[in-house]
Protein backbone atom coordinates (compact mmCIF):
# COMPACT_ATOMS: atom_id res chain seq x y z
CA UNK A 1 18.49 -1.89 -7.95
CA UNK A 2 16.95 -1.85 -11.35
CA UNK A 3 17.24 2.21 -12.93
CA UNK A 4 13.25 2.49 -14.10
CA UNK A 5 14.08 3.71 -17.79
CA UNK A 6 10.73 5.39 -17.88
CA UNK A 7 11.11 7.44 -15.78
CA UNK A 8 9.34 11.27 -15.98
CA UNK A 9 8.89 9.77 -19.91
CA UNK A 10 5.77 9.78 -21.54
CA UNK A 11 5.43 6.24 -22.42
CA UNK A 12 2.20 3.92 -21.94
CA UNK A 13 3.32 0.58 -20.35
CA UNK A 14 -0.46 -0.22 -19.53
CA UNK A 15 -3.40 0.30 -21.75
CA UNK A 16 -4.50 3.91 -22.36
CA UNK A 17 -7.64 3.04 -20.25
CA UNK A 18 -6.03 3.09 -17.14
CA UNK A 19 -5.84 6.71 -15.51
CA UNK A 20 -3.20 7.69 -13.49
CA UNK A 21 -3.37 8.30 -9.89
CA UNK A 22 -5.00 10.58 -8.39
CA UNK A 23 -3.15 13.60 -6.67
CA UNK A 24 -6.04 15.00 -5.00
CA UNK A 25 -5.28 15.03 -1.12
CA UNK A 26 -8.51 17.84 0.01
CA UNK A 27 -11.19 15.89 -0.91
CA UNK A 28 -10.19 12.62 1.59
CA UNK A 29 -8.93 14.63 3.87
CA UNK A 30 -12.02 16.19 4.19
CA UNK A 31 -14.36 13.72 4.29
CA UNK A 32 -12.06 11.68 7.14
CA UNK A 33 -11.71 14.54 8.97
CA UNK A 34 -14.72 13.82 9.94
CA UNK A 35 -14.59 10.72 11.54
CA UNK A 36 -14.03 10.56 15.05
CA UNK A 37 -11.38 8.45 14.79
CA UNK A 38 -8.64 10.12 12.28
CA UNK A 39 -5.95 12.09 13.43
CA UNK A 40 -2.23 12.19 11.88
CA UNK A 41 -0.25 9.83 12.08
CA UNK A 42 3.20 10.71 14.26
CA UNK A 43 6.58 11.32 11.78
CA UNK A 44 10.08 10.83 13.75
CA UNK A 45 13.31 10.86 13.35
CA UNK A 46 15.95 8.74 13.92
CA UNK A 47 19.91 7.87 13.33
CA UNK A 48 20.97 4.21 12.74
CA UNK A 49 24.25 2.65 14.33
CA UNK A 50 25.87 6.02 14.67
CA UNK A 51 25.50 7.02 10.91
CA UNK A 52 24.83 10.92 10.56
CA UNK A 53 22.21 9.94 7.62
CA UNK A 54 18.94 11.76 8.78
CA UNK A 55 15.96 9.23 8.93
CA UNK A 56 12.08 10.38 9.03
CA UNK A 57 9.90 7.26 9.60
CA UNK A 58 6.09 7.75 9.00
CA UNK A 59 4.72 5.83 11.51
CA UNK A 60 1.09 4.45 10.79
CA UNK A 61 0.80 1.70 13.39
CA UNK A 62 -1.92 4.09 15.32
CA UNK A 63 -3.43 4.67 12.10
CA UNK A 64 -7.37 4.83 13.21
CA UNK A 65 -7.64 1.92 15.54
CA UNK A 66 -6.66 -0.41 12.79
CA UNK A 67 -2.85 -0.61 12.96
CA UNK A 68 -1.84 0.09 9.35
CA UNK A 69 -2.36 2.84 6.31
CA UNK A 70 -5.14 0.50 4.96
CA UNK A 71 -7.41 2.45 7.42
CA UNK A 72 -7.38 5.33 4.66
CA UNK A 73 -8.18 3.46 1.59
CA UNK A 74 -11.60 0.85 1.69
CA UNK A 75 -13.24 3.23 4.42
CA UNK A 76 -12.68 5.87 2.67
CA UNK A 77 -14.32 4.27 -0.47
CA UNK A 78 -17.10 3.29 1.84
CA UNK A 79 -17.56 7.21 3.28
CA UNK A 80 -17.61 8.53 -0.02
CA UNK A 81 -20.52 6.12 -1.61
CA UNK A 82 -22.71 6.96 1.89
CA UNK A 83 -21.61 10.31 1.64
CA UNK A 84 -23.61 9.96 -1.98
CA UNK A 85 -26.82 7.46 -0.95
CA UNK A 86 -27.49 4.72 1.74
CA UNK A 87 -25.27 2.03 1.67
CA UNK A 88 -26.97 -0.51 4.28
CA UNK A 89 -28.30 -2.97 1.61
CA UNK A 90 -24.76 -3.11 0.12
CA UNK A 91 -22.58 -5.94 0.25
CA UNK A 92 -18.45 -4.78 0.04
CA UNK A 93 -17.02 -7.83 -1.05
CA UNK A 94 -12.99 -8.05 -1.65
CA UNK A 95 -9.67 -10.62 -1.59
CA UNK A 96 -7.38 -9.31 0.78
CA UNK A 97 -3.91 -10.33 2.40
CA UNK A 98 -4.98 -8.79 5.98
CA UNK A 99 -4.61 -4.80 6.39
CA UNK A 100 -7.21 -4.00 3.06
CA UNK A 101 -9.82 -6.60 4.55
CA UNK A 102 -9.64 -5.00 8.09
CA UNK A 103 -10.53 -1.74 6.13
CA UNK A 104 -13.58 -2.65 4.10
CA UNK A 105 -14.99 -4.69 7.39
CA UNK A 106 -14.38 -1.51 9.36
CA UNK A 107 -16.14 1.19 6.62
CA UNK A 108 -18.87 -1.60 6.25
CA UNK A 109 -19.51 -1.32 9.73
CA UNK A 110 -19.43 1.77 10.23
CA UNK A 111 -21.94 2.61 7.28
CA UNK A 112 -24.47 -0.49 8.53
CA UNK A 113 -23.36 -2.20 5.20
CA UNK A 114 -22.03 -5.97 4.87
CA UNK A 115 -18.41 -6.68 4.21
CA UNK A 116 -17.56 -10.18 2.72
CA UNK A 117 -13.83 -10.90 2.24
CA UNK A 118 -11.75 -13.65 1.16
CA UNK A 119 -8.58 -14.73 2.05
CA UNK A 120 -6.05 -17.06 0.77
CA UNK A 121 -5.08 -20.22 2.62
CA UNK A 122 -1.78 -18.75 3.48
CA UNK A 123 -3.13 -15.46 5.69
CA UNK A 124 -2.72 -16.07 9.34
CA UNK A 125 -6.18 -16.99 11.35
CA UNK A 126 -5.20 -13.81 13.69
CA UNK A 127 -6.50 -11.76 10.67
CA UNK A 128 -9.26 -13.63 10.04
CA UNK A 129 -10.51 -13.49 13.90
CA UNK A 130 -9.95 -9.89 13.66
CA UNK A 131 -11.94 -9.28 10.77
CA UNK A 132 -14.95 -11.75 12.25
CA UNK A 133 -14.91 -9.49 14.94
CA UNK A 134 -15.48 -6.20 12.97
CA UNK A 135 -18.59 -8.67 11.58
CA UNK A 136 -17.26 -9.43 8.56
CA UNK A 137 -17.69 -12.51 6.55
CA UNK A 138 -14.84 -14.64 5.92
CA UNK A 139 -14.48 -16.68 3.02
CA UNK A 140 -11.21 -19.17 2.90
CA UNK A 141 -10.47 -19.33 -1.15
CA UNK A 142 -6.87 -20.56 -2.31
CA UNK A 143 -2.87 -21.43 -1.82
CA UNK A 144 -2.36 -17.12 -2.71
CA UNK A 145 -4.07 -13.85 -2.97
CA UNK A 146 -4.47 -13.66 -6.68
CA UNK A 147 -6.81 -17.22 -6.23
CA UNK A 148 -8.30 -15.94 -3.41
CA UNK A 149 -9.02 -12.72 -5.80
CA UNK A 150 -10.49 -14.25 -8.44
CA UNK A 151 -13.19 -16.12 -5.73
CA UNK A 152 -14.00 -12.58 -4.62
CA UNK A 153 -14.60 -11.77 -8.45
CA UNK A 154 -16.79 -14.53 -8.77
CA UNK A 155 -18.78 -13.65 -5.68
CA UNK A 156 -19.45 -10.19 -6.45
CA UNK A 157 -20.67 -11.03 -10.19
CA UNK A 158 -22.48 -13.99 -9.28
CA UNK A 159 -24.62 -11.66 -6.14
CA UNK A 160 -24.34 -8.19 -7.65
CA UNK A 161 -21.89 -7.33 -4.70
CA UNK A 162 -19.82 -4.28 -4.96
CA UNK A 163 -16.17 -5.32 -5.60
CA UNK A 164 -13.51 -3.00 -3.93
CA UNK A 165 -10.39 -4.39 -4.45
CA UNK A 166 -7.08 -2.80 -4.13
CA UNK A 167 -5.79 -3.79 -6.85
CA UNK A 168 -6.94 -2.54 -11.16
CA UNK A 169 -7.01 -3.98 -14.06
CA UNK A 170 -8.51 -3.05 -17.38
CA UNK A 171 -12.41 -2.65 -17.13
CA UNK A 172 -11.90 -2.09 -13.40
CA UNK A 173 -10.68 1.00 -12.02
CA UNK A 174 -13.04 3.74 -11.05
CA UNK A 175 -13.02 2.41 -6.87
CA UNK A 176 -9.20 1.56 -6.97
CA UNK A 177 -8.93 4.83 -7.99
CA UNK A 178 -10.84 6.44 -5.38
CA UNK A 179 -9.14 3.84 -2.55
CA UNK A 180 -5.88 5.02 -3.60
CA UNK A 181 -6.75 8.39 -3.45
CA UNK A 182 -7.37 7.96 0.03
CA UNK A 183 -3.68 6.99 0.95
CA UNK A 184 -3.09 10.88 -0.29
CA UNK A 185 -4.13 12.33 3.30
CA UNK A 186 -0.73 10.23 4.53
CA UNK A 187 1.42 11.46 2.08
CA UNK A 188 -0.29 14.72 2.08
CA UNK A 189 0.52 14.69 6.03
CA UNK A 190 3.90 14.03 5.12
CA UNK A 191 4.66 16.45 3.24
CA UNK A 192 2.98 19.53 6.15
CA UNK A 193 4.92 17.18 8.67
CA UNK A 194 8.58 17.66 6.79
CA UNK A 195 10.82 20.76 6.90
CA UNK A 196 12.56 20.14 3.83
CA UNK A 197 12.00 17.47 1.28
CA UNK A 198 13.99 14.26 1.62
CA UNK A 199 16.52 13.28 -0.63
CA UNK A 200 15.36 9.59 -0.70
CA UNK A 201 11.54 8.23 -0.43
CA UNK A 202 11.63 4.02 0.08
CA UNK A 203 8.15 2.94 -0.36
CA UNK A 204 7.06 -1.02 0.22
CA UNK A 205 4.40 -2.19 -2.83
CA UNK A 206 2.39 -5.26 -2.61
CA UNK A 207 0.11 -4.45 -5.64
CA UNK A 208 1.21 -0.81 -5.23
CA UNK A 209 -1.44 1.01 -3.99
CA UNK A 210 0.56 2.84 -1.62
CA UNK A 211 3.70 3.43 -3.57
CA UNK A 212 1.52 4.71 -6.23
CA UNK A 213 -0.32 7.46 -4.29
CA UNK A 214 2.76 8.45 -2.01
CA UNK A 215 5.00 8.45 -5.13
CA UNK A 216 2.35 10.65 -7.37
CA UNK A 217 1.85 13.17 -4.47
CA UNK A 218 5.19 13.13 -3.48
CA UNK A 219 6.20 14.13 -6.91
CA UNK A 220 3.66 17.28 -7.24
CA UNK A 221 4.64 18.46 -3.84
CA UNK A 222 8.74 18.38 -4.27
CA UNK A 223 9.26 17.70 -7.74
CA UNK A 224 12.11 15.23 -9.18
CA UNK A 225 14.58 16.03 -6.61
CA UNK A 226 13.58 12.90 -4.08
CA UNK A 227 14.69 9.39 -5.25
CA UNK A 228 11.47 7.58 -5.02
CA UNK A 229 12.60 3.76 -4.39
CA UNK A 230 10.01 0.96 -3.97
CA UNK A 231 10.51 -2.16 -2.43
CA UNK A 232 9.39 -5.61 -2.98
CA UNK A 233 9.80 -9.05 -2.05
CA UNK A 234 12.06 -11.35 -4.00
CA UNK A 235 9.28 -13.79 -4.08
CA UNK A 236 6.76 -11.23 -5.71
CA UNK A 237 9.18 -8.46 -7.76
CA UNK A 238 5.49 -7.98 -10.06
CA UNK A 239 6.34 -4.44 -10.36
CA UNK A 240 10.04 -5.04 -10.60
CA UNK A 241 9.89 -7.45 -13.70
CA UNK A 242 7.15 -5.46 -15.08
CA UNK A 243 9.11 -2.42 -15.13
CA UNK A 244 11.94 -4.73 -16.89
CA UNK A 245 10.03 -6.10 -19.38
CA UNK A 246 8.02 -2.97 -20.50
CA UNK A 247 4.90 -4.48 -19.90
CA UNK A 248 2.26 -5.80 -16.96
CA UNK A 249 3.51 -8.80 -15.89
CA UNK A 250 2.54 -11.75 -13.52
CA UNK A 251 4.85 -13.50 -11.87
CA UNK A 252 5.65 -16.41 -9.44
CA UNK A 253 7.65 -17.74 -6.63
CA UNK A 254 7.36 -19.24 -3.34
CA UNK A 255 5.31 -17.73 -0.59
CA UNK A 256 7.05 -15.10 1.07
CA UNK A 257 7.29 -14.21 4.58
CA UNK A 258 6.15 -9.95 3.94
CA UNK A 259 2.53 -11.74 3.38
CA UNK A 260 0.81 -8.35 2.73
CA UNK A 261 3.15 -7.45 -0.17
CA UNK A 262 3.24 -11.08 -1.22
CA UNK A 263 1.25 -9.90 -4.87
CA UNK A 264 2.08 -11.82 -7.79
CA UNK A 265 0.51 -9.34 -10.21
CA UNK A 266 0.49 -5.35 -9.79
CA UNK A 267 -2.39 -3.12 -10.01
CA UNK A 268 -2.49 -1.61 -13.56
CA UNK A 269 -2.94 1.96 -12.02
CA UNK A 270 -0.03 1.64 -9.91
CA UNK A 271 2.32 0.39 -12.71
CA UNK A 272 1.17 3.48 -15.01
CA UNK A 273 1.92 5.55 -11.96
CA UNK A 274 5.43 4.14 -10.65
CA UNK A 275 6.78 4.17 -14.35
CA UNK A 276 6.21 7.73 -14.66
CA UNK A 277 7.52 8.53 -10.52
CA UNK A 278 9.50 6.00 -9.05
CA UNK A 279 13.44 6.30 -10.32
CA UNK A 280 14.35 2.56 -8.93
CA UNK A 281 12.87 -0.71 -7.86
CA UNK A 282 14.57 -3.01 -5.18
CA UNK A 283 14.16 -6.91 -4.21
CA UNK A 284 14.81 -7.90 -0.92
CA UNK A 285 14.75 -11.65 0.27
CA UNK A 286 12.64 -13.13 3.14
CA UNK A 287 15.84 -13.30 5.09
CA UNK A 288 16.73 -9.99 4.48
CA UNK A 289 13.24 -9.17 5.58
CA UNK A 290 13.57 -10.86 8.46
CA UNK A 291 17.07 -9.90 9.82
CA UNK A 292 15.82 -6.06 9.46
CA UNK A 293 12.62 -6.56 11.39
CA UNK A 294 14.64 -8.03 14.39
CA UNK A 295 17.62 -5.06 13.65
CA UNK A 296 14.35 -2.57 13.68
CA UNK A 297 13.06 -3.98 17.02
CA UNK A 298 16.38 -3.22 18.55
CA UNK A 299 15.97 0.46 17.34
CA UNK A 300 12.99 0.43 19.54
CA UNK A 301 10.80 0.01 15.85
CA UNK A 302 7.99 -3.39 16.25
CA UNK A 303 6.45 -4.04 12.85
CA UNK A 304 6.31 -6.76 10.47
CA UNK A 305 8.63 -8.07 7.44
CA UNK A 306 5.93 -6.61 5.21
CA UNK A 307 5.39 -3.02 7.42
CA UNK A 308 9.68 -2.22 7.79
CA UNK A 309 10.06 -3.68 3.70
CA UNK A 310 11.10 -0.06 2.70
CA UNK A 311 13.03 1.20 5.74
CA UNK A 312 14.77 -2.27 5.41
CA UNK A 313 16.08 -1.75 2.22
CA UNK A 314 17.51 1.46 3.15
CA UNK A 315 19.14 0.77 6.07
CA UNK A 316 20.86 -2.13 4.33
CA UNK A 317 22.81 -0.24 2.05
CA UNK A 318 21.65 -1.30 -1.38
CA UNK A 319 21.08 2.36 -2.43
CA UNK A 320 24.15 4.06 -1.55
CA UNK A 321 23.54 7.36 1.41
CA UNK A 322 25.82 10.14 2.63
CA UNK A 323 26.02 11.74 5.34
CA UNK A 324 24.13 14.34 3.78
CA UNK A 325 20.80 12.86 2.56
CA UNK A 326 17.57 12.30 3.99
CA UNK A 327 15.72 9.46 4.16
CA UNK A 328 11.93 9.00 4.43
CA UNK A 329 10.24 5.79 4.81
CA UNK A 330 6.90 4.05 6.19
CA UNK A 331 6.52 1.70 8.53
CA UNK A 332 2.68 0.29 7.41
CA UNK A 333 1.63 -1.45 9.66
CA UNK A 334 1.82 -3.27 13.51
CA UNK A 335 4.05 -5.69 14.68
């Protein structure tokens, strides 16, 4: 694990432009309780191979229809512009690795607005078909998500498309922002859902949307106590060796087998935000990934490499627990 020595430290490692995340929970939760489809998502509890550490797993597999925590952030984005002017001659155009694209198809149709989204070589066809069938466009653009980004760039200056990315970067931040700010009604439900606070918070990042939010919230709701851990793959430690090297930082290795947190390059936002929340940042390899999904399975737990990342790495013992602590994690998304 590498110690973040920023930690609760006032120190920029992003340009001054970038704002930190948002800790607003109301103002999403309000506008999605209004949908027909949101309700919480379930927390349990569980004990692994005997051990008397307490685990709470967040379970967002039911999450809306659309089987992961993405369900909160593009459609909420979405809600908020209709909720502010018709949206029906707007074309939501984004790069995604699956879960985000499902979410900006879904809003889109919802809101009788157009969703184009591109996606790299390297994302499954199931996703694809999925998102065809929510009427999305689907543009092929790339060997990874950062190429497949920068088509979806293109595309939206070249048409005058809006852009709603997950990911920020300076000169773009105002609808990351706001999509973030949408994962706050999870966190936010963790936190009515809990008795006590946990003593340990393992959060999966891609570009760090989530980890970002959930950390932030996390933070105003039960102060420093929790260590806030996030997770990445070995293949894609962006935040990890950013974090290391004081700075934003884009990295590269093979593709990994957690394909939604496969991100070679975090989300400026989310950097500014972990820095100042997060106490640790952990690597795990694709084989770790995918020993844990099949050890989860047995625990009765079906997700993917990328949706058990965080409970993963703290089942395997890289942080040290007692018998004392507990444990919450997220499993993001359906098997």
């Amino acid at each position: 694990m590498l110690k973040n020595p920023y930690r609760a430290r006032a120190v920029d490692i992003v340009p001054s432009s970038i704002p930190f995340p948002s800790v607003d929970a109301d103002t999403p939760r309000a506008l999605l309780a209004r949908c027909p489809s949101y309700q919480e998502t379930p927390l349990v509890t569980m004990q692994v191979d005997g051990s008397a550490i307490e685990y709470f797993i967040k379970d967002e597999r039911p999450r809306m229809g659309l089987g992961s925590f993405k369900a909160l952030g593009a459609a909420y984005v979405i809600a908020h512009a209709a909720q502010n002017g018709d949206v029906r001659a707007t074309t939501f155009v984004t790069a995604s690795a699956g879960n985000h694209g499902l979410s900006v198809a879904a809003g889109a149709k919802i809101f009788g607005a157009k969703a184009v989204v591109y996606l790299s070589n390297t994302v499954p066809e199931g996703f694809a078909a999925r998102l065809r069938d929510l009427g999305a466009q689907v543009v092929r653009a790339g060997e990874d998500y950062e190429a497949s980004m920068r088509a979806a760039q293109a595309a939206a200056a070249e048409h005058d498309w809006f852009l709603l990315s997950d990911s920020s970067w300076v000169g773009y931040t105002e609808a990351p922002h706001r999509l973030m700010e949408g994962y706050l009604v999870l966190a936010a439900e963790c936190v009515t859902q809990m008795t006590a606070a946990p003593t340990h918070i393992f959060l999966q990042a891609g570009v760090g949307g989530l980890a970002t939010a959930c950390a932030a919230y996390f933070r105003k709701s039960w102060g420093d106590d929790p260590q806030i851990i996030v997770v990445e793959p070995d293949a894609a430690p962006a935040l990890y060796q950013s974090i290391e090297a004081g700075q934003s930082v884009v990295t590269s290795g093979p593709v990994s087998n957690m394909g939604r947190l496969d991100c070679k390059e975090p989300s400026l936002i989310a950097l500014k935000g972990l820095a100042r929340d997060a106490d640790g940042f952990v690597v795990i390899t694709d084989q770790a990934a995918t020993d844990g999904v099949m050890r989860l399975a047995d625990l009765g737990i079906e997700t993917t490499e990328s949706g058990g990342a965080g409970l993963i790495a703290a089942i395997s013992g890289v942080v040290p627990l007692t018998a004392k602590d507990r444990v919450l994690c997220i499993i993001s998304e359906e098997a």
